[in-house]
PDB file of N, CA and C in Angstrom:
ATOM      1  N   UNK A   1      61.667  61.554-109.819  1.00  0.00           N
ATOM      2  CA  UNK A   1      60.554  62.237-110.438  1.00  0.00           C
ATOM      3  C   UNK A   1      61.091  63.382-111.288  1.00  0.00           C
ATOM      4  N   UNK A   2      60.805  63.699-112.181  1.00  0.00           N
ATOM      5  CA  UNK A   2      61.221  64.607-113.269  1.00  0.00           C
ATOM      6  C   UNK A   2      60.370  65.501-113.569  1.00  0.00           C
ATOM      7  N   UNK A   3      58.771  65.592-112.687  1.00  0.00           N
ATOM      8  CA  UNK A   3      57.813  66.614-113.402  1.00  0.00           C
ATOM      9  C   UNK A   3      57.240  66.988-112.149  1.00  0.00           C
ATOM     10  N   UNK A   4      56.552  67.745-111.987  1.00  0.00           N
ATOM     11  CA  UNK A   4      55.841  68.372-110.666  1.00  0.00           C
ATOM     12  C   UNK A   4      54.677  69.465-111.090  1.00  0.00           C
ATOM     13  N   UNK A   5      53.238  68.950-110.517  1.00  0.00           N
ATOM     14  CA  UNK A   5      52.295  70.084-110.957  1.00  0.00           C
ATOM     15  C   UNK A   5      51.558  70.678-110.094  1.00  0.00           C
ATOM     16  N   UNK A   6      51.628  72.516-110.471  1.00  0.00           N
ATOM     17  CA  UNK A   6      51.470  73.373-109.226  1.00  0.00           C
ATOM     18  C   UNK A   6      49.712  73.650-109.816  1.00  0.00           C
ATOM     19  N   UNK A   7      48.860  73.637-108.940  1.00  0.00           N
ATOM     20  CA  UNK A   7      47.477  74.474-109.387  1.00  0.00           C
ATOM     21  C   UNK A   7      47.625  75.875-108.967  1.00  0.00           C
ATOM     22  N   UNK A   8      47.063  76.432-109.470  1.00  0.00           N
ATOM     23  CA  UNK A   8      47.533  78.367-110.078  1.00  0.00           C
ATOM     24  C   UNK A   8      45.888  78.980-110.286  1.00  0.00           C
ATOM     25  N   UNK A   9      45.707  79.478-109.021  1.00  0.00           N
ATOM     26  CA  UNK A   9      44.590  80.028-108.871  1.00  0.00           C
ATOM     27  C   UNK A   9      44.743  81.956-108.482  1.00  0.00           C
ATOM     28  N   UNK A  10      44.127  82.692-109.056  1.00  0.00           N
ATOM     29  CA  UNK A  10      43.926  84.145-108.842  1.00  0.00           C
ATOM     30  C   UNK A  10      43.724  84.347-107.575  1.00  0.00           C
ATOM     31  N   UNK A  11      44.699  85.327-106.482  1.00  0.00           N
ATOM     32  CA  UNK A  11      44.256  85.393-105.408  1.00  0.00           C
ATOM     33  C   UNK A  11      42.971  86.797-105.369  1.00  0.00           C
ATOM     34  N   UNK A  12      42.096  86.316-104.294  1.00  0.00           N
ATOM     35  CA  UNK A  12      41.252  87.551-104.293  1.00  0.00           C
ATOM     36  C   UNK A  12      41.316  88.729-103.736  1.00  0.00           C
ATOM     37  N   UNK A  13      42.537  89.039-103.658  1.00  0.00           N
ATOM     38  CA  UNK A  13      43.520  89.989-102.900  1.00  0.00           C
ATOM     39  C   UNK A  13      44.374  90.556-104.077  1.00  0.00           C
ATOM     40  N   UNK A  14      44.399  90.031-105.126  1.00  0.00           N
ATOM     41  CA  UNK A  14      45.218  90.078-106.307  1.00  0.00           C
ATOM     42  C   UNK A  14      46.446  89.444-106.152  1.00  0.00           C
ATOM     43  N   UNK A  15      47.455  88.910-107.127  1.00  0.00           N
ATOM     44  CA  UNK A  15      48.617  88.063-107.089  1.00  0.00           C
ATOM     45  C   UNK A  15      47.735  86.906-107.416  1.00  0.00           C
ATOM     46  N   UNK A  16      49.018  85.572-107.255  1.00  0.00           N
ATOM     47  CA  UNK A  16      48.323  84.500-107.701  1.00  0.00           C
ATOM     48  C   UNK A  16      48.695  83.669-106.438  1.00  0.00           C
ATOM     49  N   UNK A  17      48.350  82.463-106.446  1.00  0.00           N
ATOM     50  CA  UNK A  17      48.609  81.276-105.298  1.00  0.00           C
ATOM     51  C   UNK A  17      48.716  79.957-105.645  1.00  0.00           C
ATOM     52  N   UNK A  18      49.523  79.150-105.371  1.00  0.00           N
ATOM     53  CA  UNK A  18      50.064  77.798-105.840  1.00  0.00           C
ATOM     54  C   UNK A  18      50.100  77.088-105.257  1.00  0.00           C
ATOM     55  N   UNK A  19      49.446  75.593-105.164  1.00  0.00           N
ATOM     56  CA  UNK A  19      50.359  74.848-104.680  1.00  0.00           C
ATOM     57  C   UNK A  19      50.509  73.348-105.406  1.00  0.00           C
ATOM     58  N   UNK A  20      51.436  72.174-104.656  1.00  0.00           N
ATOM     59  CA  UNK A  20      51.625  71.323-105.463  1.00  0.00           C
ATOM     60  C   UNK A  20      50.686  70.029-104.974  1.00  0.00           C
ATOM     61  N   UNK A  21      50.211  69.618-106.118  1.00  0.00           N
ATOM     62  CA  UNK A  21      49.705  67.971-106.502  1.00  0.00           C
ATOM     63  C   UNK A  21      50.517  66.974-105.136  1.00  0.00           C
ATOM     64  N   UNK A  22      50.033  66.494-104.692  1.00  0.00           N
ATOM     65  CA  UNK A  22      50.915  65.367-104.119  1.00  0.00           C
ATOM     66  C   UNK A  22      51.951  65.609-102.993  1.00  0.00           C
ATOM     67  N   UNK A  23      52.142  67.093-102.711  1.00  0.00           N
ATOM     68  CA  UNK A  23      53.370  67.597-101.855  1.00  0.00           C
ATOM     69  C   UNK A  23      52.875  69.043-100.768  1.00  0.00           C
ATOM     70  N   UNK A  24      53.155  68.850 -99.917  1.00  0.00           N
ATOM     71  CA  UNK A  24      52.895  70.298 -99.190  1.00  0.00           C
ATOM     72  C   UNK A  24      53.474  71.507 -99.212  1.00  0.00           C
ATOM     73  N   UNK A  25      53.163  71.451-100.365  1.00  0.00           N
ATOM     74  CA  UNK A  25      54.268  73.095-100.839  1.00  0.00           C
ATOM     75  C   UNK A  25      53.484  73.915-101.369  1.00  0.00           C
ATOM     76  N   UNK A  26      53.236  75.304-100.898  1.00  0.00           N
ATOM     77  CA  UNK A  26      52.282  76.414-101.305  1.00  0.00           C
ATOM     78  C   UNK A  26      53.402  77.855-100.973  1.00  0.00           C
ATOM     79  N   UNK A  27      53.159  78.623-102.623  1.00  0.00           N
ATOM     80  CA  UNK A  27      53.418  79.621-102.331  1.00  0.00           C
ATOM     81  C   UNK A  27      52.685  81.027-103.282  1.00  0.00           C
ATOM     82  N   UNK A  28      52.951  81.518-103.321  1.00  0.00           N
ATOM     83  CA  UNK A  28      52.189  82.738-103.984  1.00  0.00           C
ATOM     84  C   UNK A  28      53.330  83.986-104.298  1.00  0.00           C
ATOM     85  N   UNK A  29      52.516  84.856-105.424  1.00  0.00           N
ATOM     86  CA  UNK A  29      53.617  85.972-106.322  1.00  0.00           C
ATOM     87  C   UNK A  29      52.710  86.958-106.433  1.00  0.00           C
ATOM     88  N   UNK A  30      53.049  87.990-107.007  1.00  0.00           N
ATOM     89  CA  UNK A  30      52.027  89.366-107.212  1.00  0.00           C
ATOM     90  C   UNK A  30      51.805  89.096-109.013  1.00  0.00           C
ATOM     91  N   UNK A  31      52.940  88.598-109.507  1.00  0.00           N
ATOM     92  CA  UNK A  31      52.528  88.463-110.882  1.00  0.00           C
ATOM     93  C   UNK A  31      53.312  87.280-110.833  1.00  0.00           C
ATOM     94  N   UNK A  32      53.225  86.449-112.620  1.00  0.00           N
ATOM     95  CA  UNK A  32      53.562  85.155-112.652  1.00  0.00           C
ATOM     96  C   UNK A  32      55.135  85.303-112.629  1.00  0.00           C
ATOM     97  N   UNK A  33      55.384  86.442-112.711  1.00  0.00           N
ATOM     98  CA  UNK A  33      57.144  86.309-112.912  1.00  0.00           C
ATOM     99  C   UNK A  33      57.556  85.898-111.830  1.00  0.00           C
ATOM    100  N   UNK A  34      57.039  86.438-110.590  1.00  0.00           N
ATOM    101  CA  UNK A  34      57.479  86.523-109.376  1.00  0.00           C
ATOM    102  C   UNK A  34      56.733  85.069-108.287  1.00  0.00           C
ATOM    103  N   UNK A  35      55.892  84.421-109.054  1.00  0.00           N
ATOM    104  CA  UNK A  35      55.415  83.867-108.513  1.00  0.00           C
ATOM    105  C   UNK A  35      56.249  82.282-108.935  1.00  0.00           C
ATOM    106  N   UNK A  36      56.417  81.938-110.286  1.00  0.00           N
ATOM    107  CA  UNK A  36      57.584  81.273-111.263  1.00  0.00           C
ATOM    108  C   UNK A  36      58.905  80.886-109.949  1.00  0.00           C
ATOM    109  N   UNK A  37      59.390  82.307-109.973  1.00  0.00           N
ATOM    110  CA  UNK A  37      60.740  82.375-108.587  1.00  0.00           C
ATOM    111  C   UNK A  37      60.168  81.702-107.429  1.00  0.00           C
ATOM    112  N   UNK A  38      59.054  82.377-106.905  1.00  0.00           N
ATOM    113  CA  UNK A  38      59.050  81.380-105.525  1.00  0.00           C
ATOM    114  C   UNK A  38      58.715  80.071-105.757  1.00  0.00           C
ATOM    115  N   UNK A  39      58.184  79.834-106.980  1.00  0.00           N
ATOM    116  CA  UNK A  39      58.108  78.305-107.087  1.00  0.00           C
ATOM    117  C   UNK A  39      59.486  77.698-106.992  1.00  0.00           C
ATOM    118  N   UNK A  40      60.199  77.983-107.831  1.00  0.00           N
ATOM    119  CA  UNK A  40      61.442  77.281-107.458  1.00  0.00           C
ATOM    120  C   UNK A  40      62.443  77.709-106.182  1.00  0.00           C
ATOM    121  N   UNK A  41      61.970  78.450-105.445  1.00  0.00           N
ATOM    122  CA  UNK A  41      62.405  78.740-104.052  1.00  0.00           C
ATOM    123  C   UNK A  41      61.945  77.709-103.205  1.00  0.00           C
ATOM    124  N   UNK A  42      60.366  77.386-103.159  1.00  0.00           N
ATOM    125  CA  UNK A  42      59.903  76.538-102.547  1.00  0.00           C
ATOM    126  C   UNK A  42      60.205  75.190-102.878  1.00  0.00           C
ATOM    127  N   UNK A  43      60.879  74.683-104.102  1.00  0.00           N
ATOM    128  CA  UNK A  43      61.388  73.601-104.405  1.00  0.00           C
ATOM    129  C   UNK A  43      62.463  72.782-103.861  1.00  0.00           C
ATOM    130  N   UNK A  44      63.363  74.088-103.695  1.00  0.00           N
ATOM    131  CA  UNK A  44      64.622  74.386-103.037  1.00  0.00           C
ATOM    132  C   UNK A  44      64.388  73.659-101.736  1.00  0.00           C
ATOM    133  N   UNK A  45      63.320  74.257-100.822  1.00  0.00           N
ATOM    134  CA  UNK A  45      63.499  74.319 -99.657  1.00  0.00           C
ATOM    135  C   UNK A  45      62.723  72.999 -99.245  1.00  0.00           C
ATOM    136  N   UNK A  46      62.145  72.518-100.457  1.00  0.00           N
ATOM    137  CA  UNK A  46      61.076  71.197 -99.879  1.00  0.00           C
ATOM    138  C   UNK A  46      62.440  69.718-100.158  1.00  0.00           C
ATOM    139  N   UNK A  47      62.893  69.866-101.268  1.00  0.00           N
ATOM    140  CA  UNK A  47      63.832  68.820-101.286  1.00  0.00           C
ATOM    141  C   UNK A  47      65.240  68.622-100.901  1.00  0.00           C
ATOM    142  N   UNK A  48      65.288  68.197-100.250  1.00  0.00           N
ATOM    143  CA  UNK A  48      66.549  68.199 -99.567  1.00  0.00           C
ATOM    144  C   UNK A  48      68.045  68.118-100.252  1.00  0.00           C
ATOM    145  N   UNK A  49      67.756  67.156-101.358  1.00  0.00           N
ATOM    146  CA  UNK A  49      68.666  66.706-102.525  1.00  0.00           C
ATOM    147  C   UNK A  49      68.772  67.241-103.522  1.00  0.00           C
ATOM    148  N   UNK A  50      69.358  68.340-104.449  1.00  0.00           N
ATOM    149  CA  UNK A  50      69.509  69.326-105.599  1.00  0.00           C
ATOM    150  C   UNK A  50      69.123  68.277-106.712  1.00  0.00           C
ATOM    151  N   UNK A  51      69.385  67.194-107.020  1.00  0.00           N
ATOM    152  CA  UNK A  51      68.656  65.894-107.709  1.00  0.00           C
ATOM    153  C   UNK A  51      67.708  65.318-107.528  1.00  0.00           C
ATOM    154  N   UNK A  52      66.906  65.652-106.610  1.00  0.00           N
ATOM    155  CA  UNK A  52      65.644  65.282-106.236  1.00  0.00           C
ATOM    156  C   UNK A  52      64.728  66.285-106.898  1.00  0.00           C
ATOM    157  N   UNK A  53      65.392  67.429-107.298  1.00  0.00           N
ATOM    158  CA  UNK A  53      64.381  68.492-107.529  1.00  0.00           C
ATOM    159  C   UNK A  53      63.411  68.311-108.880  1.00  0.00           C
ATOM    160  N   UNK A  54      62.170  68.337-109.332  1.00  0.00           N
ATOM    161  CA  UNK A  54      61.644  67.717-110.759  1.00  0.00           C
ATOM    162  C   UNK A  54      62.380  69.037-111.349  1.00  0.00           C
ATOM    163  N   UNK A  55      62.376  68.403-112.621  1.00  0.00           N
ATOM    164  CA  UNK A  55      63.009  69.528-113.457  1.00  0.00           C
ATOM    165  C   UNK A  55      62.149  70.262-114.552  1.00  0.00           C
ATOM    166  N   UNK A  56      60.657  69.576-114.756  1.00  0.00           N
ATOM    167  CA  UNK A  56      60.057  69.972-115.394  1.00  0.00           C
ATOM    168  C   UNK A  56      58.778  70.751-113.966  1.00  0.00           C
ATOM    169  N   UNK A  57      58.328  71.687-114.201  1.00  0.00           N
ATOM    170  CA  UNK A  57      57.383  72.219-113.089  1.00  0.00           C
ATOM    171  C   UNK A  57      56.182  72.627-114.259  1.00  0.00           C
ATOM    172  N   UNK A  58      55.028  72.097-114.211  1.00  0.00           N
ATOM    173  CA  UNK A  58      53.572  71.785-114.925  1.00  0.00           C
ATOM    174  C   UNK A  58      52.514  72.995-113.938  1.00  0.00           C
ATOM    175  N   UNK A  59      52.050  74.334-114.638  1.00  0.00           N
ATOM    176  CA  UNK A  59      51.581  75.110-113.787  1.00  0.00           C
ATOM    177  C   UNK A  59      50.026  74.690-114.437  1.00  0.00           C
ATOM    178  N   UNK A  60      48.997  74.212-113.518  1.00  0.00           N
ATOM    179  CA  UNK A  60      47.827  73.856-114.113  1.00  0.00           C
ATOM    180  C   UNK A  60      46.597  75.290-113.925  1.00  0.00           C
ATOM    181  N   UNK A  61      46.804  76.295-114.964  1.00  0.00           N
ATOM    182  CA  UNK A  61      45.604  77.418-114.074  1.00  0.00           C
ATOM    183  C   UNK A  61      44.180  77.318-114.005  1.00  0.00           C
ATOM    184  N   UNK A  62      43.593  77.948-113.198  1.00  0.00           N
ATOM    185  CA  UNK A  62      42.068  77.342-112.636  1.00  0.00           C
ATOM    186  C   UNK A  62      41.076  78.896-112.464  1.00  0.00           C
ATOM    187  N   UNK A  63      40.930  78.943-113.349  1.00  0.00           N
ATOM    188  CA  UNK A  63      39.836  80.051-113.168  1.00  0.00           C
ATOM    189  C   UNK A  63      38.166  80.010-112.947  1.00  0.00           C
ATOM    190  N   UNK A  64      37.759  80.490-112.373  1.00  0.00           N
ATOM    191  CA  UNK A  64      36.352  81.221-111.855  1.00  0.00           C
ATOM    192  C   UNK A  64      35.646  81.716-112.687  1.00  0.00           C
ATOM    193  N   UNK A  65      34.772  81.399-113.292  1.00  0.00           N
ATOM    194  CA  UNK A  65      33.682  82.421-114.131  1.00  0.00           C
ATOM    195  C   UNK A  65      32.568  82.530-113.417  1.00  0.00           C
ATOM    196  N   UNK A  66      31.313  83.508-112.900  1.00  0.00           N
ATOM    197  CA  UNK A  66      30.396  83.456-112.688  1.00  0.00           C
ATOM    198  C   UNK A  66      29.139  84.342-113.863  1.00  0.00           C
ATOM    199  N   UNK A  67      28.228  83.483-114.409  1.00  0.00           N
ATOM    200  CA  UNK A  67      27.128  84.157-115.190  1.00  0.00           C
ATOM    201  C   UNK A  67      25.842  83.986-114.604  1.00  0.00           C
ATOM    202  N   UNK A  68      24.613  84.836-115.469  1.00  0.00           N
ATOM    203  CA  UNK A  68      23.717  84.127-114.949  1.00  0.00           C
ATOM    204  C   UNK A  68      22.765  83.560-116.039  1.00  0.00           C
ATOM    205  N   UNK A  69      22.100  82.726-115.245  1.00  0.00           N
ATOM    206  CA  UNK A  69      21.224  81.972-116.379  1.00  0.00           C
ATOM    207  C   UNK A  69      20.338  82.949-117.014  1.00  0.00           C
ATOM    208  N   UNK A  70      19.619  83.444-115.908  1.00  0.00           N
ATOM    209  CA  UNK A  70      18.285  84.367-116.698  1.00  0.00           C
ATOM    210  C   UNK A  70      19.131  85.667-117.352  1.00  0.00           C
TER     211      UNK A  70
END
């Protein structure tokens, strides 16, 4: 596999929270820089094989709007 996609939601605590499509891997950052790193920390630690790892990582973000009608 060569691609891997994390959903990237705002935590309501502030920071953000991730996890992956298809795999049990969740982690979270205070900002995206830091959150970027633990993604590939958690990559690290989910695949056993340094060639197993996707090399492309697909961050899908998901935001919340609330309005009102009236």
């Amino acid at each position: 596999m060569s691609e891997i996609i994390f959903v990237v939601e705002k935590d309501l605590e502030g920071g953000f929270n991730a996890r992956a499509l298809g795999y049990s891997i969740f982690t979270q950052g205070e900002d995206m820089t830091e959150l970027k790193n633990n993604i590939k920390d958690a990559l690290k630690c989910h695949f056993e094989m340094e060639k197993d790892v996707p090399r492309i990582i697909r961050l899908h973000m998901v935001t919340e709007e609330v309005f009102s009608y009236a």
